[in-house]
PDB file of N, CA and C in Angstrom:
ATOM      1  N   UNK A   1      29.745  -6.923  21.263  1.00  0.00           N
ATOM      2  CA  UNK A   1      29.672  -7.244  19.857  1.00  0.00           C
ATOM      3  C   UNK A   1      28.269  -7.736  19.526  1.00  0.00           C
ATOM      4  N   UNK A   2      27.821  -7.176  18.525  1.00  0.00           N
ATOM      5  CA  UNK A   2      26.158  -7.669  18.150  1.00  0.00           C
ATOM      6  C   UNK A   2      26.271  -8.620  17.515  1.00  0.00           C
ATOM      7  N   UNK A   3      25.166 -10.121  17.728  1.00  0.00           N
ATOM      8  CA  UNK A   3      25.533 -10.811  16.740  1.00  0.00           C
ATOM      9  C   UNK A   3      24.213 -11.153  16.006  1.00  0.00           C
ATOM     10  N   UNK A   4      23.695 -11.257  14.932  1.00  0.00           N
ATOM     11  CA  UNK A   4      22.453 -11.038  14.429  1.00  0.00           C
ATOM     12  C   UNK A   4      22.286 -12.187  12.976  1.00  0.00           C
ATOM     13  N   UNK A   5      20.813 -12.599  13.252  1.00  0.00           N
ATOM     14  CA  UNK A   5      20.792 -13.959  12.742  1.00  0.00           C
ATOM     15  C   UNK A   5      20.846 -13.477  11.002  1.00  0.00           C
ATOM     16  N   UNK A   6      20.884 -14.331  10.042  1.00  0.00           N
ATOM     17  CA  UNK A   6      21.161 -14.387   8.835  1.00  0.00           C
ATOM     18  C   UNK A   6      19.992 -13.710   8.102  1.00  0.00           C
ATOM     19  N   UNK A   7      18.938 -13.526   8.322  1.00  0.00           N
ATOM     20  CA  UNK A   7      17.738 -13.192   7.454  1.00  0.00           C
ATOM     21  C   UNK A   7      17.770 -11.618   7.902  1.00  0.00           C
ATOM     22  N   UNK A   8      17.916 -11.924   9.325  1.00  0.00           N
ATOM     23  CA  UNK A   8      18.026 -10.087   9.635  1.00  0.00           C
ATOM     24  C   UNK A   8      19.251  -9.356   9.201  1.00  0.00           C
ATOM     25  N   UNK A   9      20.082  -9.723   8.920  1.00  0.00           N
ATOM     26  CA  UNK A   9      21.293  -9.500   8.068  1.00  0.00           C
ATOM     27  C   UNK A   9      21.143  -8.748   7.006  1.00  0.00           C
ATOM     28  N   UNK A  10      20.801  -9.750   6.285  1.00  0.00           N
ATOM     29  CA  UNK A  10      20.331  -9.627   4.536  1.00  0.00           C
ATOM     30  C   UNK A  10      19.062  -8.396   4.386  1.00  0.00           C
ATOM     31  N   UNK A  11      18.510  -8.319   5.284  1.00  0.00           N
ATOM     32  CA  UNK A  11      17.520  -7.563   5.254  1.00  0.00           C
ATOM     33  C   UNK A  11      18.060  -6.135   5.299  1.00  0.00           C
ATOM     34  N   UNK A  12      18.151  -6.016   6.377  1.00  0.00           N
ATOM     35  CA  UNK A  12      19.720  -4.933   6.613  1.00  0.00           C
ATOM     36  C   UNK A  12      20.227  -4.416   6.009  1.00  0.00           C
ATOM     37  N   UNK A  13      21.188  -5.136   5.402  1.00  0.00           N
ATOM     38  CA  UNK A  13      21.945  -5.013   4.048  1.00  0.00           C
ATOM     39  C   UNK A  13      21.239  -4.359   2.423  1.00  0.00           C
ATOM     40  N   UNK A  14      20.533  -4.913   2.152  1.00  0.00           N
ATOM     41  CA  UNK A  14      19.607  -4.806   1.254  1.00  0.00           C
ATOM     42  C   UNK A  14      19.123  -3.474   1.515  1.00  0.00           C
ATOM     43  N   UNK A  15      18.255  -3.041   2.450  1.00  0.00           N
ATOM     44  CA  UNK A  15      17.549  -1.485   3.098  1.00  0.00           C
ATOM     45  C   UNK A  15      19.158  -0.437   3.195  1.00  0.00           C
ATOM     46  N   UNK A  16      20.169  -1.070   3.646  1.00  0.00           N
ATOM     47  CA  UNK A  16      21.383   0.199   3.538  1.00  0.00           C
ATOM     48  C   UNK A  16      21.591  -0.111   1.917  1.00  0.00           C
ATOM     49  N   UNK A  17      21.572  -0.894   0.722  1.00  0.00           N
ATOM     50  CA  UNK A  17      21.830  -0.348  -0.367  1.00  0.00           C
ATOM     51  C   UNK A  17      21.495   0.582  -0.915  1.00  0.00           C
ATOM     52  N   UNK A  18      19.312   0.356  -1.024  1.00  0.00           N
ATOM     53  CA  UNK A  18      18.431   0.732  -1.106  1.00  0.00           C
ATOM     54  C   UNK A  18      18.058   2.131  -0.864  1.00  0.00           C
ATOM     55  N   UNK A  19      18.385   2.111   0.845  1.00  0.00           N
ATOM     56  CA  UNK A  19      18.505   3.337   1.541  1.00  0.00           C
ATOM     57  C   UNK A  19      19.210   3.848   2.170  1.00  0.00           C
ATOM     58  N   UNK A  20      20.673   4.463   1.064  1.00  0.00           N
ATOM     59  CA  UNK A  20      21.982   4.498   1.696  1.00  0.00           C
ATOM     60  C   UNK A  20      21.833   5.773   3.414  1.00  0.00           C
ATOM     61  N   UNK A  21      22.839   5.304   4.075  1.00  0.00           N
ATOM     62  CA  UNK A  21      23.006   6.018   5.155  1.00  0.00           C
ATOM     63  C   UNK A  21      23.594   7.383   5.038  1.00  0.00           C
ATOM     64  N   UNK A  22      22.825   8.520   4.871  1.00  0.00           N
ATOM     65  CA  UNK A  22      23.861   9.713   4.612  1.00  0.00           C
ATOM     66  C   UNK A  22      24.087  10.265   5.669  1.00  0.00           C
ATOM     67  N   UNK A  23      25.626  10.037   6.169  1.00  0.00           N
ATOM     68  CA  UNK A  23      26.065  10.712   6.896  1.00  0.00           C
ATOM     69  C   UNK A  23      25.167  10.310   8.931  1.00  0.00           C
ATOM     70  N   UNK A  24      24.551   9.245   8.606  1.00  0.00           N
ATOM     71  CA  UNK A  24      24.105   8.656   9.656  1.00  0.00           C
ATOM     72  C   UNK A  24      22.548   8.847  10.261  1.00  0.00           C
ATOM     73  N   UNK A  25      22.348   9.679   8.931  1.00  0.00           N
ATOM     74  CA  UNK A  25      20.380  10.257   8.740  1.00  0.00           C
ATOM     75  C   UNK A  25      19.505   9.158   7.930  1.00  0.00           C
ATOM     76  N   UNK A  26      20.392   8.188   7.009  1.00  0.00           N
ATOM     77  CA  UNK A  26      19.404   7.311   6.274  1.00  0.00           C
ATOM     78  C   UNK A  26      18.199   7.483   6.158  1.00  0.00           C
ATOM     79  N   UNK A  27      17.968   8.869   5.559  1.00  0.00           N
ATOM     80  CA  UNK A  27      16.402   9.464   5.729  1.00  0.00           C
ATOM     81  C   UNK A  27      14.997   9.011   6.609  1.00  0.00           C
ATOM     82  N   UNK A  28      16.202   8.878   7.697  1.00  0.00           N
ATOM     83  CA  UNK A  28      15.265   8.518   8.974  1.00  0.00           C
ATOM     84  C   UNK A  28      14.449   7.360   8.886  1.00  0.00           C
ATOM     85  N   UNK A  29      15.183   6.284   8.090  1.00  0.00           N
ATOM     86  CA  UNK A  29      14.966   4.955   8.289  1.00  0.00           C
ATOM     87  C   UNK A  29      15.464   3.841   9.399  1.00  0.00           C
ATOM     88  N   UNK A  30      15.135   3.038  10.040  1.00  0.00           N
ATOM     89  CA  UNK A  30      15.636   1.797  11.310  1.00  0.00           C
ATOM     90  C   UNK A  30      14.501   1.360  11.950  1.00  0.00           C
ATOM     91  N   UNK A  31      14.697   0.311  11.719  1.00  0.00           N
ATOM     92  CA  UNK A  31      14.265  -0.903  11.893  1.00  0.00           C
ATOM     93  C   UNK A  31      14.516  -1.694  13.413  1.00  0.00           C
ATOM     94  N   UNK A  32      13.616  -1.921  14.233  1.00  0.00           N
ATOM     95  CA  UNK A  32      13.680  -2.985  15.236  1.00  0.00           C
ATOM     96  C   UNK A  32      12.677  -4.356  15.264  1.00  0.00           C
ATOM     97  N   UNK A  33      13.375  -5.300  15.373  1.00  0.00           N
ATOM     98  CA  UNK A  33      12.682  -6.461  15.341  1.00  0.00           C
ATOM     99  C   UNK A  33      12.742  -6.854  16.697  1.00  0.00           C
ATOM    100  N   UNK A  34      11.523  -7.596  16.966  1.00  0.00           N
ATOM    101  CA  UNK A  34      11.974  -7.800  18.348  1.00  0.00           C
ATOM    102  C   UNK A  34      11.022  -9.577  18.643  1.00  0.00           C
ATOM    103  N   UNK A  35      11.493 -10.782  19.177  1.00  0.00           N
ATOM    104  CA  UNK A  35      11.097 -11.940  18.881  1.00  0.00           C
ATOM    105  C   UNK A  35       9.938 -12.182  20.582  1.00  0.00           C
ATOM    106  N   UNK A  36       9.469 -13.364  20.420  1.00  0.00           N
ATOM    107  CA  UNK A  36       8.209 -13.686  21.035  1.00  0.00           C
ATOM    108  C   UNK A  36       8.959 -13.334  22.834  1.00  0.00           C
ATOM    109  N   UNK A  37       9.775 -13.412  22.787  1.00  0.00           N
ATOM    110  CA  UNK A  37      10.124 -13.579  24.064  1.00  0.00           C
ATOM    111  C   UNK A  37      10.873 -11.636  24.268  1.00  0.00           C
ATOM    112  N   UNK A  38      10.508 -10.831  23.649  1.00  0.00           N
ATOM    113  CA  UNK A  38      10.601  -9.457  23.773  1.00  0.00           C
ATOM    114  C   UNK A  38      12.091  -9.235  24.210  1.00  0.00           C
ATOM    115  N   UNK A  39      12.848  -9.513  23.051  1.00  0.00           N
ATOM    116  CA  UNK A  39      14.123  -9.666  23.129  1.00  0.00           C
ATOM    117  C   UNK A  39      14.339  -9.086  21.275  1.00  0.00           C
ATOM    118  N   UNK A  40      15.086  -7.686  21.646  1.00  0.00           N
ATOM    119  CA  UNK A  40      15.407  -7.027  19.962  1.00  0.00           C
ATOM    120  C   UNK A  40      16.520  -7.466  19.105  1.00  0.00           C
ATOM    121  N   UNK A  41      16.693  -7.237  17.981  1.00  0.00           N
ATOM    122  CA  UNK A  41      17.453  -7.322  17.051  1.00  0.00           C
ATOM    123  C   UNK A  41      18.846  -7.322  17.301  1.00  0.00           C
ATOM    124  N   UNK A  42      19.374  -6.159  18.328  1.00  0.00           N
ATOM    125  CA  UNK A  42      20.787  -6.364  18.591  1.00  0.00           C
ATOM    126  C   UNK A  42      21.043  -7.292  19.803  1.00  0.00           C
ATOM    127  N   UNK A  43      19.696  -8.148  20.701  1.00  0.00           N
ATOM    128  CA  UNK A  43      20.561  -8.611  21.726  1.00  0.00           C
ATOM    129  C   UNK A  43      20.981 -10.131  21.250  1.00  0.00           C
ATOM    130  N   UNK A  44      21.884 -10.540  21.652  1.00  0.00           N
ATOM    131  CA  UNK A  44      22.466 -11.710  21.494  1.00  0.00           C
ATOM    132  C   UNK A  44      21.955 -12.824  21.598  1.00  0.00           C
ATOM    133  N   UNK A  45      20.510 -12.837  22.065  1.00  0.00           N
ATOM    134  CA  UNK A  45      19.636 -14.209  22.116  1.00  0.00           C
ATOM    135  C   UNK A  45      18.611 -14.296  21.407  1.00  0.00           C
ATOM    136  N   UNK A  46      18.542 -13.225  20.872  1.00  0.00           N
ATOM    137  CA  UNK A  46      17.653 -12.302  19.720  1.00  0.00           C
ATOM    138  C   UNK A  46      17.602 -13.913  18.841  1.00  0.00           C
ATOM    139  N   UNK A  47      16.166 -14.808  18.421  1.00  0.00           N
ATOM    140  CA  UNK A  47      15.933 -15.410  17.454  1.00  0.00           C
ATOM    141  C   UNK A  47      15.285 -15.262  16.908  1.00  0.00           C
ATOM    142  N   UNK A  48      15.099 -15.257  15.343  1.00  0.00           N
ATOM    143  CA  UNK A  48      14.738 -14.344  14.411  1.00  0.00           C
ATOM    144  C   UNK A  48      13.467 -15.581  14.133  1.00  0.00           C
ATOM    145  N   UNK A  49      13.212 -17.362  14.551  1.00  0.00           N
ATOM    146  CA  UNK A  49      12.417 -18.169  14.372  1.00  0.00           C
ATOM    147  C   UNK A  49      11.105 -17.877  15.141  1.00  0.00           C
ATOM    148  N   UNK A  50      11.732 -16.804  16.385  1.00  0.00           N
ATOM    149  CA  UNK A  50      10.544 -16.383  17.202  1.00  0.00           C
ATOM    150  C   UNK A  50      10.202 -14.713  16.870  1.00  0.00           C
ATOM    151  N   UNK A  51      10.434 -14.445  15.810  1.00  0.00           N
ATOM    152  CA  UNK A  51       9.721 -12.902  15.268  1.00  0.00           C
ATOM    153  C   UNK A  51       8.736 -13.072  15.427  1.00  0.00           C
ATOM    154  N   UNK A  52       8.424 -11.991  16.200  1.00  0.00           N
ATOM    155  CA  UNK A  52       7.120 -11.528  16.566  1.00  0.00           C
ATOM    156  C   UNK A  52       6.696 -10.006  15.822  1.00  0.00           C
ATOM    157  N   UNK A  53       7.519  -8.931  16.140  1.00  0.00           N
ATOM    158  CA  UNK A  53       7.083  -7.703  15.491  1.00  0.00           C
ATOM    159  C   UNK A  53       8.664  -7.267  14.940  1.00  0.00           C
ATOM    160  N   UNK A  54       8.287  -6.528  13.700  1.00  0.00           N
ATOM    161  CA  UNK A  54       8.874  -5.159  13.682  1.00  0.00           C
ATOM    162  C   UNK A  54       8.742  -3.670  13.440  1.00  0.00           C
ATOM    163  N   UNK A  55       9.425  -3.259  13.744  1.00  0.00           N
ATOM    164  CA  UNK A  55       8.805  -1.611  14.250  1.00  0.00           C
ATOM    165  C   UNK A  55       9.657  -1.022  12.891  1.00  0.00           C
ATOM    166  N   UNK A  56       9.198   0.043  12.102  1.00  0.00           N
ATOM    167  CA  UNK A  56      10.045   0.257  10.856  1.00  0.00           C
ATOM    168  C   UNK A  56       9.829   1.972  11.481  1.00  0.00           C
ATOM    169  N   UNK A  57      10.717   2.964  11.749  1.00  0.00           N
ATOM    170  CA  UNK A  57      10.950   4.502  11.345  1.00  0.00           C
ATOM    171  C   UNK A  57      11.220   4.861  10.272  1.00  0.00           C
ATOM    172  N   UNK A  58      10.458   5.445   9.603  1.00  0.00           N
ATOM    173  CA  UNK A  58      10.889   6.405   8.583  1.00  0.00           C
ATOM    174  C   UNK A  58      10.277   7.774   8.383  1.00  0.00           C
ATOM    175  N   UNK A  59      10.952   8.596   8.539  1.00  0.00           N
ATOM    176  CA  UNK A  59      10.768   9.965   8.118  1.00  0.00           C
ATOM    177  C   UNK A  59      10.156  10.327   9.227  1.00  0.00           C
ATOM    178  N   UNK A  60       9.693   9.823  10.840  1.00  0.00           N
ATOM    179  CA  UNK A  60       9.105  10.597  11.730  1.00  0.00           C
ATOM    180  C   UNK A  60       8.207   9.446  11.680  1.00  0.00           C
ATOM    181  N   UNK A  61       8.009   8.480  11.255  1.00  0.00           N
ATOM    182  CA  UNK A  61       6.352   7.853  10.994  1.00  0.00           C
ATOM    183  C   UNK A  61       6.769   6.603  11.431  1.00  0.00           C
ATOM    184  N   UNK A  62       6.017   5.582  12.423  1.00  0.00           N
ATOM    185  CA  UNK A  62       6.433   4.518  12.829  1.00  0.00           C
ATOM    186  C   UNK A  62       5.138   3.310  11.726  1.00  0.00           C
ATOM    187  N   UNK A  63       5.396   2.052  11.792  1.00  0.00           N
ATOM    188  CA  UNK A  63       5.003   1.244  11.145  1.00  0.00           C
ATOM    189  C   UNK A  63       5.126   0.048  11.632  1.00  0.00           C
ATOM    190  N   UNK A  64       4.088  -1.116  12.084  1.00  0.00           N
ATOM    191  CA  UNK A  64       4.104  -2.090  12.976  1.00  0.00           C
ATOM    192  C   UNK A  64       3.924  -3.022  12.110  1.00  0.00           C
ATOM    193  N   UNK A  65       4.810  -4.328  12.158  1.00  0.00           N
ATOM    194  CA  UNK A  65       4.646  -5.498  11.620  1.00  0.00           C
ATOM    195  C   UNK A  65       4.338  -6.506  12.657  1.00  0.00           C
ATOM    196  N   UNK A  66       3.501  -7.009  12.479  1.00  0.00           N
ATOM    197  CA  UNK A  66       3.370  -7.793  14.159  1.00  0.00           C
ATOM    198  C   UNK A  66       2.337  -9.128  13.651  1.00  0.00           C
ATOM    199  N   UNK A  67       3.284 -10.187  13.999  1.00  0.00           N
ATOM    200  CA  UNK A  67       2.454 -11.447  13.777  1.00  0.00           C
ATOM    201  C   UNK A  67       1.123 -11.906  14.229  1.00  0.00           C
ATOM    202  N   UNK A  68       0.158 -12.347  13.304  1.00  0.00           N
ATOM    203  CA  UNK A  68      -1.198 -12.367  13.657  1.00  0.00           C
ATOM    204  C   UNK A  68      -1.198 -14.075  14.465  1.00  0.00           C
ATOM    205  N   UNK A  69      -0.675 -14.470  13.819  1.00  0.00           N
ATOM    206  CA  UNK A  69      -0.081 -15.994  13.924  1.00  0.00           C
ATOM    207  C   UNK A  69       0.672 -16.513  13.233  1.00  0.00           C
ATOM    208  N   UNK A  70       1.268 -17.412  13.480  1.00  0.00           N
ATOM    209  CA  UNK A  70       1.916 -18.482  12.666  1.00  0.00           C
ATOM    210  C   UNK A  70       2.621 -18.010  11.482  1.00  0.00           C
ATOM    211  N   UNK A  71       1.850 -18.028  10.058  1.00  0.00           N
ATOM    212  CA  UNK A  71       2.192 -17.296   8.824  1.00  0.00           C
ATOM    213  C   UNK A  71       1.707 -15.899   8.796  1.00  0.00           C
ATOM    214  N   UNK A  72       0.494 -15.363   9.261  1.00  0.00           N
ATOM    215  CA  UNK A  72      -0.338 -14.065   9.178  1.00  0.00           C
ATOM    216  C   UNK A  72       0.491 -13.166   9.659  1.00  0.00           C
ATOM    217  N   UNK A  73       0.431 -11.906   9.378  1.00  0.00           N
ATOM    218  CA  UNK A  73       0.957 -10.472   9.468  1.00  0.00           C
ATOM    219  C   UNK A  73      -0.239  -9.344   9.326  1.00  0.00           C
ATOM    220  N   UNK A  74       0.256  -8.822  10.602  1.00  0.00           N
ATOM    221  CA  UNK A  74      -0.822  -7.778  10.601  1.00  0.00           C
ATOM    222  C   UNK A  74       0.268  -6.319  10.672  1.00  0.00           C
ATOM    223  N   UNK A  75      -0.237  -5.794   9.344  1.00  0.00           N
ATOM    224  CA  UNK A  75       0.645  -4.283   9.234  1.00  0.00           C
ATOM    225  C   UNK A  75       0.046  -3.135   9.525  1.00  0.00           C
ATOM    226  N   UNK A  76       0.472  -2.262  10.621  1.00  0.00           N
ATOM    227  CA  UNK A  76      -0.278  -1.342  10.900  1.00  0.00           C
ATOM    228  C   UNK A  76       0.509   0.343  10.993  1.00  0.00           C
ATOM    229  N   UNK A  77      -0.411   0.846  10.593  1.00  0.00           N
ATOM    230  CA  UNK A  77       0.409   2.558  10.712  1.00  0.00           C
ATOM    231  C   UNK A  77       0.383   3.369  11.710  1.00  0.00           C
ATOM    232  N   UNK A  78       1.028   3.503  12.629  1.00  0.00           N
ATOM    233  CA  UNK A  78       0.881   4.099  13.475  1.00  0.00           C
ATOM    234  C   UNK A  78       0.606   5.723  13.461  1.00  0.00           C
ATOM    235  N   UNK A  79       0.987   6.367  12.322  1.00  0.00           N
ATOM    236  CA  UNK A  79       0.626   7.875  12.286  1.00  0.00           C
ATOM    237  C   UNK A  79       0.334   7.626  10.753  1.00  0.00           C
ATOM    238  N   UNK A  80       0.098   8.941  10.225  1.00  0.00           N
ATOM    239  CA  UNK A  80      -0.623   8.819   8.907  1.00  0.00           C
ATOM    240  C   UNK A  80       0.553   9.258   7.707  1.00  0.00           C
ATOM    241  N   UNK A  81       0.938   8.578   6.668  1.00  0.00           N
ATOM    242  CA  UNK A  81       1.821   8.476   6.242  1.00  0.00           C
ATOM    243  C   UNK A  81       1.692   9.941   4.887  1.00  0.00           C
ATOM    244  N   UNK A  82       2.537  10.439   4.832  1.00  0.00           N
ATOM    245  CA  UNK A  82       2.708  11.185   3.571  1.00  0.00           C
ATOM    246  C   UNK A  82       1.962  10.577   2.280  1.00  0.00           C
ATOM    247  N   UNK A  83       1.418  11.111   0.936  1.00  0.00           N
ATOM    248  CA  UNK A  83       1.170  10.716  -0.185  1.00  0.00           C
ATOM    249  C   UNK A  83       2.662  10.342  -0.884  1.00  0.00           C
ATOM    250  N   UNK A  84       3.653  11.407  -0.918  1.00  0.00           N
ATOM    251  CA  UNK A  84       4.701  11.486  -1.413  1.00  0.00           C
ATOM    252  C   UNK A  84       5.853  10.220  -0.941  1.00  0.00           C
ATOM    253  N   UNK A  85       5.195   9.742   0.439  1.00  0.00           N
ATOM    254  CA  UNK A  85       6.366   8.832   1.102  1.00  0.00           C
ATOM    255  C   UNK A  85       5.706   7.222   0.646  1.00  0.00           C
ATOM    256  N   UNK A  86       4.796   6.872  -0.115  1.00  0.00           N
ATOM    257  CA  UNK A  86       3.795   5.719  -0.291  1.00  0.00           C
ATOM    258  C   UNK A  86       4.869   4.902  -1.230  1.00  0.00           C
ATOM    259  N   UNK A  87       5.413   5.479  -2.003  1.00  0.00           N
ATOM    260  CA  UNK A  87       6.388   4.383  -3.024  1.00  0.00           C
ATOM    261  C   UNK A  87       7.573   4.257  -2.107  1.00  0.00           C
ATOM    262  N   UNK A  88       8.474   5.293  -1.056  1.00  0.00           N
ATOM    263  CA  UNK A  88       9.374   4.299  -0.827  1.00  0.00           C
ATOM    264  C   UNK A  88       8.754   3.348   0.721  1.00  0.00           C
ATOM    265  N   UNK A  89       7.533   3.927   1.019  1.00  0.00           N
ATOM    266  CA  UNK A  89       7.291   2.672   2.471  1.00  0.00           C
ATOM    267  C   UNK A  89       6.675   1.842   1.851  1.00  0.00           C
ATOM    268  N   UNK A  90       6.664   1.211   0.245  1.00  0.00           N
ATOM    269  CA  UNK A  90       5.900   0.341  -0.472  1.00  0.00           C
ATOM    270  C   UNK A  90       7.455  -0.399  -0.720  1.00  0.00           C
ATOM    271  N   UNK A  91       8.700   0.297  -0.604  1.00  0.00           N
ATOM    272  CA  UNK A  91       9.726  -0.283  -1.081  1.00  0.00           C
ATOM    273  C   UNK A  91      10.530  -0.847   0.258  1.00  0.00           C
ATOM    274  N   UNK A  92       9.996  -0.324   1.232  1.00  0.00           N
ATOM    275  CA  UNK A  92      10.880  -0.608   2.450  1.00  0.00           C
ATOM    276  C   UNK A  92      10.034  -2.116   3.008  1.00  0.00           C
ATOM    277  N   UNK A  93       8.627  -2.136   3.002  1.00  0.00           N
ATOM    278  CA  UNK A  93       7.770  -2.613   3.332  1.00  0.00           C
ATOM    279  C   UNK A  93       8.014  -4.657   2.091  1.00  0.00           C
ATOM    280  N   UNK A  94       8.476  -4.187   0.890  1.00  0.00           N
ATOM    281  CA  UNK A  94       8.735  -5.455  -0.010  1.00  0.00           C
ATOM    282  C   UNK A  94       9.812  -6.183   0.327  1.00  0.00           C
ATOM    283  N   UNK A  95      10.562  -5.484   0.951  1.00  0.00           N
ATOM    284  CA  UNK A  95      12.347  -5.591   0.966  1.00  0.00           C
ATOM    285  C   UNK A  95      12.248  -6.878   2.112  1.00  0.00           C
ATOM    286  N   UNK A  96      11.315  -5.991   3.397  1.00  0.00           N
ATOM    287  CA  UNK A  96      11.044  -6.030   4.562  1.00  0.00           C
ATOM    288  C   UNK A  96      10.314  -8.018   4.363  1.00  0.00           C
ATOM    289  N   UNK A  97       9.472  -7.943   3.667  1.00  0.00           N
ATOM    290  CA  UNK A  97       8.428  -8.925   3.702  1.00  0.00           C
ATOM    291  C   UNK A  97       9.163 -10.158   3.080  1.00  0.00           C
ATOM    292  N   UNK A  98      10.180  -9.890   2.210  1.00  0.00           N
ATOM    293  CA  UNK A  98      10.842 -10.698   1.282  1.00  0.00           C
ATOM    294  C   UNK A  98      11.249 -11.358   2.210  1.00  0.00           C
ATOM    295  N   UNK A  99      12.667 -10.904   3.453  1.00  0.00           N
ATOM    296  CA  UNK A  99      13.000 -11.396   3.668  1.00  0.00           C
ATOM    297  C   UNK A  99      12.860 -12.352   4.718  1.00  0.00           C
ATOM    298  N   UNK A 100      11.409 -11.756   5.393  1.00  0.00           N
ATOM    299  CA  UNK A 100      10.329 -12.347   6.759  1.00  0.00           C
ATOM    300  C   UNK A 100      10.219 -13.772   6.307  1.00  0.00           C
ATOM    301  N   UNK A 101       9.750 -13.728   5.119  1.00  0.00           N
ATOM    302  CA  UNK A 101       9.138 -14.963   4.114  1.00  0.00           C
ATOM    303  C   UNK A 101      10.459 -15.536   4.538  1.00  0.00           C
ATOM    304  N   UNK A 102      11.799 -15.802   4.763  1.00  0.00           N
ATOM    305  CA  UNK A 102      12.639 -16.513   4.506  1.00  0.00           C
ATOM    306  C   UNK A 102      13.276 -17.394   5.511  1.00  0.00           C
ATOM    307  N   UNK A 103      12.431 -17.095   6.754  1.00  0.00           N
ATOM    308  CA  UNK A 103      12.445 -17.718   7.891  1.00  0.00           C
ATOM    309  C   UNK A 103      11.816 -18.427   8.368  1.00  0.00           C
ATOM    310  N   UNK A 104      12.091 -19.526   8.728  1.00  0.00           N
ATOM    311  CA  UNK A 104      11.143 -20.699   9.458  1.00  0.00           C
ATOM    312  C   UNK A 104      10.567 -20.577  11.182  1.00  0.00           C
ATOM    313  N   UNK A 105       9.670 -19.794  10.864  1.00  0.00           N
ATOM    314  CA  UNK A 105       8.903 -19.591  12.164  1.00  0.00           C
ATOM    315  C   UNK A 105       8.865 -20.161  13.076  1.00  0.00           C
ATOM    316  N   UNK A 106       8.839 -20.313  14.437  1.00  0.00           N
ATOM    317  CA  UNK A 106       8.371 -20.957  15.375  1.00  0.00           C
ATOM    318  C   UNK A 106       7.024 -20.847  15.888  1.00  0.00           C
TER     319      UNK A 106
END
């Protein structure tokens, strides 16, 4: 059974409204977070106070969120993103940040 902290939840939640799951393709959106001690999103010791990175897929294209320190975020693209795909990885990317902001870091 996965058990997954409250901010990563909501986040979750919010991205499947956003970006409903069709049929289990969610236009090739998912998300892994993974905390200081390199432990991901679904494992059970998984703490979301020690986020360190997350890795965002969409459409073939990976996207690195990875703590610079403390409050800082360093966002990086790993391949070169579509023109056409810029408003929704601008929408996945707000959703994403909203709910980062809502956690008390370690």
């Amino acid at each position: 059974m996965m058990i997954m902290n409250e901010n990563m939840l909501n986040m979750l939640k919010e991205l499947d409204s956003e970006f409903p799951d069709n049929y289990g393709l969610r236009e090739g959106l998912r998300i892994d977070a993974i905390d200081l001690k390199d432990r991901y999103d679904d494992d059970i010791d998984f703490d979301e106070e020690l986020l360190d990175e997350l890795r965002i897929y969409y459409k073939n294209k990976t996207i690195l969120i990875k703590r610079y320190d403390r409050d800082n975020w360093v966002i990086e693209d790993e391949d070169y993103i579509k023109f056409e795909d810029f408003r929704e990885v601008g929408k996945i990317l707000s959703i994403v940040m909203k709910h980062i902001s809502r956690i008390e870091l370690d």
